[in-house]
PDB file of N, CA and C in Angstrom:
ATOM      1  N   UNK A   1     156.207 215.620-150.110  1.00  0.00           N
ATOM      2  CA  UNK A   1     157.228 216.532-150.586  1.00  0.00           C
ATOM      3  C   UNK A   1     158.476 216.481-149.712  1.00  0.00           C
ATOM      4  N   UNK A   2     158.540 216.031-147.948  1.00  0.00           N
ATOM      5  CA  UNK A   2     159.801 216.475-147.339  1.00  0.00           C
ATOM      6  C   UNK A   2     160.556 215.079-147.588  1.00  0.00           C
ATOM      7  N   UNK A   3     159.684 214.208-147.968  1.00  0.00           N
ATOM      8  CA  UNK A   3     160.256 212.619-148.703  1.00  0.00           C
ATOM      9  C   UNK A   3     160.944 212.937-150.121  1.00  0.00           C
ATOM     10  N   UNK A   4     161.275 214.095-150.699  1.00  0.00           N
ATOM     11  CA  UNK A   4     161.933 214.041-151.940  1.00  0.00           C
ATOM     12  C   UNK A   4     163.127 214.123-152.040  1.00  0.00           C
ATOM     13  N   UNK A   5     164.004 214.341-151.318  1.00  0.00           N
ATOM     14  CA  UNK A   5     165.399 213.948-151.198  1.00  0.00           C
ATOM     15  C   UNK A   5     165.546 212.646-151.213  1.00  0.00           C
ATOM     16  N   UNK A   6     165.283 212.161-150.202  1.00  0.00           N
ATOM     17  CA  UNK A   6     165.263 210.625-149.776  1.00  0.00           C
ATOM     18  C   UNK A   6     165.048 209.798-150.926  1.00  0.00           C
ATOM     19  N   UNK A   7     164.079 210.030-151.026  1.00  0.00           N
ATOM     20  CA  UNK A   7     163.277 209.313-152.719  1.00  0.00           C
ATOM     21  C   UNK A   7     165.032 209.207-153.931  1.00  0.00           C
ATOM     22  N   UNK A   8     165.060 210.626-154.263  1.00  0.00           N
ATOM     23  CA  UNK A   8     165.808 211.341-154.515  1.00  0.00           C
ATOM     24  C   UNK A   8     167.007 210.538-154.677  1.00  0.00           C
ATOM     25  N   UNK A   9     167.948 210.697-153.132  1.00  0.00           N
ATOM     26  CA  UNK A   9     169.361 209.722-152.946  1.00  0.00           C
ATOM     27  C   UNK A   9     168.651 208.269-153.392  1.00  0.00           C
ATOM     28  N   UNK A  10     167.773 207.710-152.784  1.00  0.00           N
ATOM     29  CA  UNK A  10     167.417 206.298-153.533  1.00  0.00           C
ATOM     30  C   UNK A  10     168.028 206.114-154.766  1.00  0.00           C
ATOM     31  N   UNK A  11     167.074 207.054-155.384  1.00  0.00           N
ATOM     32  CA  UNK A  11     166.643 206.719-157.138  1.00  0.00           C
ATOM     33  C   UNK A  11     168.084 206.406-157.737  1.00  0.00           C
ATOM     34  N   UNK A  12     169.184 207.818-157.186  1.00  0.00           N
ATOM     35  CA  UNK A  12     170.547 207.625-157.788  1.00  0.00           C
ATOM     36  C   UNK A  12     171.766 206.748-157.085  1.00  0.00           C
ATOM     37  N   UNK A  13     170.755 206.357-156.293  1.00  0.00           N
ATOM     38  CA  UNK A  13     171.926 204.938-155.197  1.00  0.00           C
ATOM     39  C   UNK A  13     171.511 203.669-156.317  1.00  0.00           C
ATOM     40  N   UNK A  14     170.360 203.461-157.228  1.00  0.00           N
ATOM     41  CA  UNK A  14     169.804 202.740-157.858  1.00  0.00           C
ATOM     42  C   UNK A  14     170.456 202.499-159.210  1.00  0.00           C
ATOM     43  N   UNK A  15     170.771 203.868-159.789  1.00  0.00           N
ATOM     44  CA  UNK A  15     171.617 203.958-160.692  1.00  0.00           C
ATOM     45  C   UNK A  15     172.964 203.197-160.730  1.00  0.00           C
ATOM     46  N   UNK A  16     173.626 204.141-159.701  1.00  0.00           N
ATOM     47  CA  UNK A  16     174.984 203.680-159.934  1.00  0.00           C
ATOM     48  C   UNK A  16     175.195 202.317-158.694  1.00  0.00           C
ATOM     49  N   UNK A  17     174.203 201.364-158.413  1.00  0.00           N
ATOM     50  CA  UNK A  17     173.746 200.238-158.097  1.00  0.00           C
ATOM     51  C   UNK A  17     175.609 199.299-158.442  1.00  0.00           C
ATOM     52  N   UNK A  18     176.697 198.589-157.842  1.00  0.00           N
ATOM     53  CA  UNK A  18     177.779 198.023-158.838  1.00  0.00           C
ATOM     54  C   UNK A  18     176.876 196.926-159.815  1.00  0.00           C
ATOM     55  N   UNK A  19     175.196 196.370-159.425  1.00  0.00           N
ATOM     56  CA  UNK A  19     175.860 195.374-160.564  1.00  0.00           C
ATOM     57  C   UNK A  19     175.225 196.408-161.891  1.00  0.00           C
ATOM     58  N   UNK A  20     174.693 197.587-161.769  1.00  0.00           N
ATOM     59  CA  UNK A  20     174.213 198.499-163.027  1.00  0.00           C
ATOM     60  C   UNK A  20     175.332 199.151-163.649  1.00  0.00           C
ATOM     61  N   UNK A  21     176.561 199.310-162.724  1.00  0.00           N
ATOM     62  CA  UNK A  21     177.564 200.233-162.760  1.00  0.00           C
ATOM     63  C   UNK A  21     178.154 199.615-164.307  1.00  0.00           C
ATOM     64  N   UNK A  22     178.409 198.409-165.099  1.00  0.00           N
ATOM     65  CA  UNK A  22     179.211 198.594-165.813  1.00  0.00           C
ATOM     66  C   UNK A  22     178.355 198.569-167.045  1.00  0.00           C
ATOM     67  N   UNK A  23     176.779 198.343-167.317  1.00  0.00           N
ATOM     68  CA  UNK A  23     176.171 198.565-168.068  1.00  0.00           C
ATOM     69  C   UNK A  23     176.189 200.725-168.491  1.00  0.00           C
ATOM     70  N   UNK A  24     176.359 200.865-167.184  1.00  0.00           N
ATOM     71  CA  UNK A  24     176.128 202.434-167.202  1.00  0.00           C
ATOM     72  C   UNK A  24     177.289 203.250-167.826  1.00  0.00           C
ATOM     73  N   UNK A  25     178.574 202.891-167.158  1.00  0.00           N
ATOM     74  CA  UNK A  25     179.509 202.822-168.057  1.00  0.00           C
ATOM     75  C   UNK A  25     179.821 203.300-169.515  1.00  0.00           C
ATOM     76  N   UNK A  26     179.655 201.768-169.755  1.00  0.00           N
ATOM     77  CA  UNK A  26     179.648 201.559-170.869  1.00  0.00           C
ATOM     78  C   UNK A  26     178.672 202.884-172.013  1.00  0.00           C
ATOM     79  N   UNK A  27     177.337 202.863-171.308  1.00  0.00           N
ATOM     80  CA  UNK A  27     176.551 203.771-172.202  1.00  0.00           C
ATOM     81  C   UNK A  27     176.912 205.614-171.917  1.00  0.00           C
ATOM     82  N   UNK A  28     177.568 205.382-171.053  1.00  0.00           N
ATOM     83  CA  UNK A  28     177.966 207.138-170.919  1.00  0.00           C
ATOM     84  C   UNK A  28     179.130 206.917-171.283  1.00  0.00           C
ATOM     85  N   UNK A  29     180.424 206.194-171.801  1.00  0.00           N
ATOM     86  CA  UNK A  29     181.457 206.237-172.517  1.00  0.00           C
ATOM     87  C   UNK A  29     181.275 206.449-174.063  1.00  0.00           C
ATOM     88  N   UNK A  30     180.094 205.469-174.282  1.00  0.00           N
ATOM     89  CA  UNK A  30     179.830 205.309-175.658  1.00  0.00           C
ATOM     90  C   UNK A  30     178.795 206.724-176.134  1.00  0.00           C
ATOM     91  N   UNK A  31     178.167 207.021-175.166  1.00  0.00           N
ATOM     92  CA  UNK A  31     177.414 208.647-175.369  1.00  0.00           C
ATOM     93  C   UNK A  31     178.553 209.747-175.378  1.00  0.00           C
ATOM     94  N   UNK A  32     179.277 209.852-174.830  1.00  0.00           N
ATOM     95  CA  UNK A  32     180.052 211.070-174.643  1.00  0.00           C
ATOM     96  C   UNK A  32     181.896 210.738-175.828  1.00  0.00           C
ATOM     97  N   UNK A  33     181.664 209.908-176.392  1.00  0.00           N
ATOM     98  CA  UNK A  33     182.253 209.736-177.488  1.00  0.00           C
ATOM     99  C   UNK A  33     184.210 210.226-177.613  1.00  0.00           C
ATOM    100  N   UNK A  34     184.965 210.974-177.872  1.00  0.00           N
ATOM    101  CA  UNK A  34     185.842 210.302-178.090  1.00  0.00           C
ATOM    102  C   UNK A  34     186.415 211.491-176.857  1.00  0.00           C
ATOM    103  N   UNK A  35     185.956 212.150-176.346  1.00  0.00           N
ATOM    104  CA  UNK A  35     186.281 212.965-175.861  1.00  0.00           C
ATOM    105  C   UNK A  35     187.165 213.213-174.853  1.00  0.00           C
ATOM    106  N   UNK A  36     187.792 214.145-173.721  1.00  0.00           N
ATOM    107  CA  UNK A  36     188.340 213.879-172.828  1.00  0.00           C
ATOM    108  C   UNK A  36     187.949 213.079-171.677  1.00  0.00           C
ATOM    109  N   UNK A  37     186.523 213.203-171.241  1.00  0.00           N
ATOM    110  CA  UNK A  37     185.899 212.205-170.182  1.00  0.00           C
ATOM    111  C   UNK A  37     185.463 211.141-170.504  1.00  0.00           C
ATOM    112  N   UNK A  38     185.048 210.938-171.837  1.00  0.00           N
ATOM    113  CA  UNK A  38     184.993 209.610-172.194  1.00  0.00           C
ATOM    114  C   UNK A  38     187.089 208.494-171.898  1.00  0.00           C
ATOM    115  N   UNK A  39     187.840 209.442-172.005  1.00  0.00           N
ATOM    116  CA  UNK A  39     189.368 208.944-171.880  1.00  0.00           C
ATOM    117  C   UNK A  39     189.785 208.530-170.625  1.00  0.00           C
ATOM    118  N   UNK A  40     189.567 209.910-169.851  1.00  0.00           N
ATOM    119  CA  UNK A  40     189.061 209.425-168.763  1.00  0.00           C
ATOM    120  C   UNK A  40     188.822 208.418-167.856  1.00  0.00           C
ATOM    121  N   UNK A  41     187.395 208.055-168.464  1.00  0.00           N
ATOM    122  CA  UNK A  41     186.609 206.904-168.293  1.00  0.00           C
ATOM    123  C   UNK A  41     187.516 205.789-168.095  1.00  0.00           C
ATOM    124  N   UNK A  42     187.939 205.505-169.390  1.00  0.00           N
ATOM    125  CA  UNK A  42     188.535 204.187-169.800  1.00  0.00           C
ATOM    126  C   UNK A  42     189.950 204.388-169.014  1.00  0.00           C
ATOM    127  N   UNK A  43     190.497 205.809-168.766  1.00  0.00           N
ATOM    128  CA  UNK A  43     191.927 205.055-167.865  1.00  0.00           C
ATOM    129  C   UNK A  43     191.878 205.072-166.505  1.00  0.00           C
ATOM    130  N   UNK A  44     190.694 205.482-166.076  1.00  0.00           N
ATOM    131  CA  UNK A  44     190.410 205.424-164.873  1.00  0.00           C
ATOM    132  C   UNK A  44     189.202 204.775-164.088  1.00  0.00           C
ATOM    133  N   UNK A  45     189.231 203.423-164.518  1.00  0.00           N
ATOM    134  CA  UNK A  45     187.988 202.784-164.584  1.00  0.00           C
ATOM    135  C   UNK A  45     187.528 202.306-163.270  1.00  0.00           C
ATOM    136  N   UNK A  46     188.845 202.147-162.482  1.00  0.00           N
ATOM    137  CA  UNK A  46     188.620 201.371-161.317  1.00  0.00           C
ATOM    138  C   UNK A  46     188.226 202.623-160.246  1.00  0.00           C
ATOM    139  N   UNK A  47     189.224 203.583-160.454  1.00  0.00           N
ATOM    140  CA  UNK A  47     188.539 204.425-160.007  1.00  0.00           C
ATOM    141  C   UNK A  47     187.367 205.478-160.254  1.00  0.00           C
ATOM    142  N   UNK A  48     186.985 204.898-160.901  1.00  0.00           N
ATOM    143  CA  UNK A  48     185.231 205.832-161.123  1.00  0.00           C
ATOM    144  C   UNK A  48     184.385 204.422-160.198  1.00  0.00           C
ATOM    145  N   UNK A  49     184.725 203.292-160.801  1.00  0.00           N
ATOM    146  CA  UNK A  49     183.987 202.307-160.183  1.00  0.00           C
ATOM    147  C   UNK A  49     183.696 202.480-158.717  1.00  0.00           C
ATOM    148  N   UNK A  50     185.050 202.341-157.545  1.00  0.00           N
ATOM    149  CA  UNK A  50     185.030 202.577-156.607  1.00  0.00           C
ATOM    150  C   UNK A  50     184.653 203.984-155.988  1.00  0.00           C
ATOM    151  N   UNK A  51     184.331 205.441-156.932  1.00  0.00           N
ATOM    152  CA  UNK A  51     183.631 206.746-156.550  1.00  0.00           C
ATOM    153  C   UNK A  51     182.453 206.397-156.744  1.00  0.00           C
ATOM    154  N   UNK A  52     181.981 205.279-157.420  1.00  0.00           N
ATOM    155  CA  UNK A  52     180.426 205.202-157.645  1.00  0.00           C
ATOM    156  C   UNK A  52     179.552 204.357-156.746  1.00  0.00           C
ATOM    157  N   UNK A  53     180.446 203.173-156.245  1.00  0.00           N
ATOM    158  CA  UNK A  53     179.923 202.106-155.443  1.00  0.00           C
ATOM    159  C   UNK A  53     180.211 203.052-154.045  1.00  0.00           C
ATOM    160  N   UNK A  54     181.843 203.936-153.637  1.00  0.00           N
ATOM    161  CA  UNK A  54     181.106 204.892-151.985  1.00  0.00           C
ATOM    162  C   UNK A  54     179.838 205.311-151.935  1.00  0.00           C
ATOM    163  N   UNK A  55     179.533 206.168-153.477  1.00  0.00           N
ATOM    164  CA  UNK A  55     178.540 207.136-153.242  1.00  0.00           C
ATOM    165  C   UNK A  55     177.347 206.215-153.094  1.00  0.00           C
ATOM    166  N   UNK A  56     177.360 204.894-153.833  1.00  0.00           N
ATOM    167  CA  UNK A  56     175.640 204.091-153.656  1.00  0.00           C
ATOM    168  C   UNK A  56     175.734 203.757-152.279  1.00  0.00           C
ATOM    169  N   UNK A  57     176.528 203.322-151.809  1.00  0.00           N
ATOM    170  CA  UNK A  57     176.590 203.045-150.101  1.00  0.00           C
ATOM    171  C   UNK A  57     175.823 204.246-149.282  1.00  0.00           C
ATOM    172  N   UNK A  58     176.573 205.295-149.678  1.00  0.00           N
ATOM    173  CA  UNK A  58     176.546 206.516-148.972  1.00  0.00           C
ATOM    174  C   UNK A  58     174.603 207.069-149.331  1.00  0.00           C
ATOM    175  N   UNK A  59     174.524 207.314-150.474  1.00  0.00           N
ATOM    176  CA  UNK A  59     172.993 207.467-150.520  1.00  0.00           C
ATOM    177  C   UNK A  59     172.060 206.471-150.338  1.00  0.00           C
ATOM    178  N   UNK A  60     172.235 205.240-150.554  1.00  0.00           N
ATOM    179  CA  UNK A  60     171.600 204.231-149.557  1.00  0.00           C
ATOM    180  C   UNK A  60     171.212 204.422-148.045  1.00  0.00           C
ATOM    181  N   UNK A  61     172.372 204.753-147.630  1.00  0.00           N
ATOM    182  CA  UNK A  61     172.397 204.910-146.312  1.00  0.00           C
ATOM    183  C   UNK A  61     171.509 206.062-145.903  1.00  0.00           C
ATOM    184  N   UNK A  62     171.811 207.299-146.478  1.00  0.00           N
ATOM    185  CA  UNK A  62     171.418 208.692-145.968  1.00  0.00           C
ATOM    186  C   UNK A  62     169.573 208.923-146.657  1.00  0.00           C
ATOM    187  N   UNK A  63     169.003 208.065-148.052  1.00  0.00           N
ATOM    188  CA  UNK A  63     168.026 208.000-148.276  1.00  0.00           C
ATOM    189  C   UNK A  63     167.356 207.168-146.974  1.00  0.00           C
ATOM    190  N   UNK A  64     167.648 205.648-146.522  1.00  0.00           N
ATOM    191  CA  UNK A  64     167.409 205.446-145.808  1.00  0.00           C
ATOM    192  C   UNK A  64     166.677 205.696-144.240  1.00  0.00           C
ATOM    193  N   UNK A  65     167.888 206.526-144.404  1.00  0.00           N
ATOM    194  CA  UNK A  65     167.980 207.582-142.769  1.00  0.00           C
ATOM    195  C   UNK A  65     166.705 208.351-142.881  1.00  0.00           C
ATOM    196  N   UNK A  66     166.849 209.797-143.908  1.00  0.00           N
ATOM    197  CA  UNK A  66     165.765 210.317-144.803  1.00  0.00           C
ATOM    198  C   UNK A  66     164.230 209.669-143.978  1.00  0.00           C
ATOM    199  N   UNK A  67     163.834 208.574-144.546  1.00  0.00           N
ATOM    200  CA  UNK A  67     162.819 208.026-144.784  1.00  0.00           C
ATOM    201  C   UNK A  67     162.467 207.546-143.532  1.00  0.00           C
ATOM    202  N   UNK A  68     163.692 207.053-142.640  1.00  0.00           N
ATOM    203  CA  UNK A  68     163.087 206.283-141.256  1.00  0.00           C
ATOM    204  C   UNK A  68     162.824 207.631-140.220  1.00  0.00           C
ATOM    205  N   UNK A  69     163.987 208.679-140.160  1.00  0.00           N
ATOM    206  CA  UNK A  69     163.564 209.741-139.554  1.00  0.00           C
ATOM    207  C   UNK A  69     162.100 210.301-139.581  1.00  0.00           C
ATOM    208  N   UNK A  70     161.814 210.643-141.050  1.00  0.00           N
ATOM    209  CA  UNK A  70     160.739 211.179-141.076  1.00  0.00           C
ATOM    210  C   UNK A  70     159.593 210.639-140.767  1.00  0.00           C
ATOM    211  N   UNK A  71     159.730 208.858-140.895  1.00  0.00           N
ATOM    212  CA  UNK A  71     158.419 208.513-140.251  1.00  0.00           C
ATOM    213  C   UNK A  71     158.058 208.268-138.864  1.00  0.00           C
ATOM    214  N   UNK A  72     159.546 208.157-137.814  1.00  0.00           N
ATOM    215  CA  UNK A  72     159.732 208.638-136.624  1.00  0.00           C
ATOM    216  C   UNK A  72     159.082 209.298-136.072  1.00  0.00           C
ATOM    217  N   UNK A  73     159.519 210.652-136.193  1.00  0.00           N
ATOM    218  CA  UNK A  73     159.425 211.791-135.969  1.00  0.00           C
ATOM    219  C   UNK A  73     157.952 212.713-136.894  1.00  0.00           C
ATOM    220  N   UNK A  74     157.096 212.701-136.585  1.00  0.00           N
ATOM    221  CA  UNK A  74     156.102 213.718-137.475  1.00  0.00           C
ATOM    222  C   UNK A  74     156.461 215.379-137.593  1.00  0.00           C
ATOM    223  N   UNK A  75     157.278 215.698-136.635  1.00  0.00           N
ATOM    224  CA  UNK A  75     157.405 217.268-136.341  1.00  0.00           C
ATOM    225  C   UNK A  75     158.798 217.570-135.870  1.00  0.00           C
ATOM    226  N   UNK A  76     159.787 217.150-136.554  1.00  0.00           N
ATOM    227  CA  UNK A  76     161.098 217.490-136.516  1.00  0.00           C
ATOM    228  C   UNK A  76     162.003 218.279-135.782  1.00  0.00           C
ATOM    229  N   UNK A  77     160.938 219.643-136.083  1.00  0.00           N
ATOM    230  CA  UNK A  77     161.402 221.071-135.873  1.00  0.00           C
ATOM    231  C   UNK A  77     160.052 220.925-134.215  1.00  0.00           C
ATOM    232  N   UNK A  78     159.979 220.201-133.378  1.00  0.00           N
ATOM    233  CA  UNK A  78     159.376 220.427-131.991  1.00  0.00           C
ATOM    234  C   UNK A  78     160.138 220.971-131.181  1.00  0.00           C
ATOM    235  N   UNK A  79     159.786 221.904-130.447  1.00  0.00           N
ATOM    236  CA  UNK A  79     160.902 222.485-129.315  1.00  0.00           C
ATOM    237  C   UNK A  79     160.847 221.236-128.600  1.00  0.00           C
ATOM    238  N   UNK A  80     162.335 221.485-127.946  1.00  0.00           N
ATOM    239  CA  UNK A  80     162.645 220.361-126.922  1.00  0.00           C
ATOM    240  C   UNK A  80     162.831 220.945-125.658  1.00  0.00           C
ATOM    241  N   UNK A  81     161.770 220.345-124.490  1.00  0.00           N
ATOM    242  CA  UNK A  81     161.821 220.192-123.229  1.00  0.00           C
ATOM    243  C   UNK A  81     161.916 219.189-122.572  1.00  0.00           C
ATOM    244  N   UNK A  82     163.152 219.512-121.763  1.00  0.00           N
ATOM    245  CA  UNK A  82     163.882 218.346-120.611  1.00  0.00           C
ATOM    246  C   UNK A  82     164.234 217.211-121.400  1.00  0.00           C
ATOM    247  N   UNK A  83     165.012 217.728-122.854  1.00  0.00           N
ATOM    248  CA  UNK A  83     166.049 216.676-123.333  1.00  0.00           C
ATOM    249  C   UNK A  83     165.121 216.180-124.233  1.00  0.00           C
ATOM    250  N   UNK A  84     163.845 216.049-124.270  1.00  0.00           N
ATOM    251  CA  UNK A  84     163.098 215.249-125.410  1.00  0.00           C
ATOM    252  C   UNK A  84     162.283 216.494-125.875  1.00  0.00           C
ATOM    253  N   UNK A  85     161.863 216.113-127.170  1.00  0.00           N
ATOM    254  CA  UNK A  85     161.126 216.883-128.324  1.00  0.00           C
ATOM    255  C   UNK A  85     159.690 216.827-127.988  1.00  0.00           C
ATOM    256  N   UNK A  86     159.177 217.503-127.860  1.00  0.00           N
ATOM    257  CA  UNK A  86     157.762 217.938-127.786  1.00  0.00           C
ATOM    258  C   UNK A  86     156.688 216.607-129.570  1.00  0.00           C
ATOM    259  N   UNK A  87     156.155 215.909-129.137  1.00  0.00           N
ATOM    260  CA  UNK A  87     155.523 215.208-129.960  1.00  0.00           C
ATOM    261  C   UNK A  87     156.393 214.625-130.919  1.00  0.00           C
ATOM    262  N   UNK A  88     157.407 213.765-130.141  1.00  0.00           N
ATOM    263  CA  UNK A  88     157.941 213.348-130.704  1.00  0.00           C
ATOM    264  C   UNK A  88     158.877 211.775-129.685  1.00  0.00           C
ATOM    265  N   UNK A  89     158.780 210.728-130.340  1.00  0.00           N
ATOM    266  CA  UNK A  89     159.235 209.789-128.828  1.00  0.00           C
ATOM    267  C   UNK A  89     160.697 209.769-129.169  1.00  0.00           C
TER     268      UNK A  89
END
């Protein structure tokens, strides 16, 4: 369960993945139909592209983190004496 974020940022770093990004696109332009964000979409393409490829970087990274911390560390929350964490290296 404290792995479900992590999991979590993965799953949607996976999504908006650039080479998934223009398949995805495409199907949430063509789902959301003639509308203002579908307009949007299309005049602002480069920039959704480049908000989507920071954020896969960014949850890559922080799922990552997520996952290596926790297997680090078993007890997170250890009081710390003399600079290091109690059961924890």
């Amino acid at each position: 369960m404290k792995n479900l974020r992590a999991y979590l940022l993965l799953g949607t770093a996976m999504l908006l993945c650039p080479c998934h990004l223009p398949l995805l696109l495409g199907l949430l332009a063509g789902g959301v139909g003639g509308s203002a964000f579908a307009r949007f979409l299309s005049q602002n393409t480069a920039l959704v592209a480049a908000l989507a490829t920071a954020y896969f970087v960014f949850a890559l990274w922080l799922g990552r983190r997520l996952l290596t911390r926790n297997n680090a560390c078993p007890n997170p929350n250890a009081n710390i004496q003399g600079g290091r964490r109690d059961g924890c290296c």
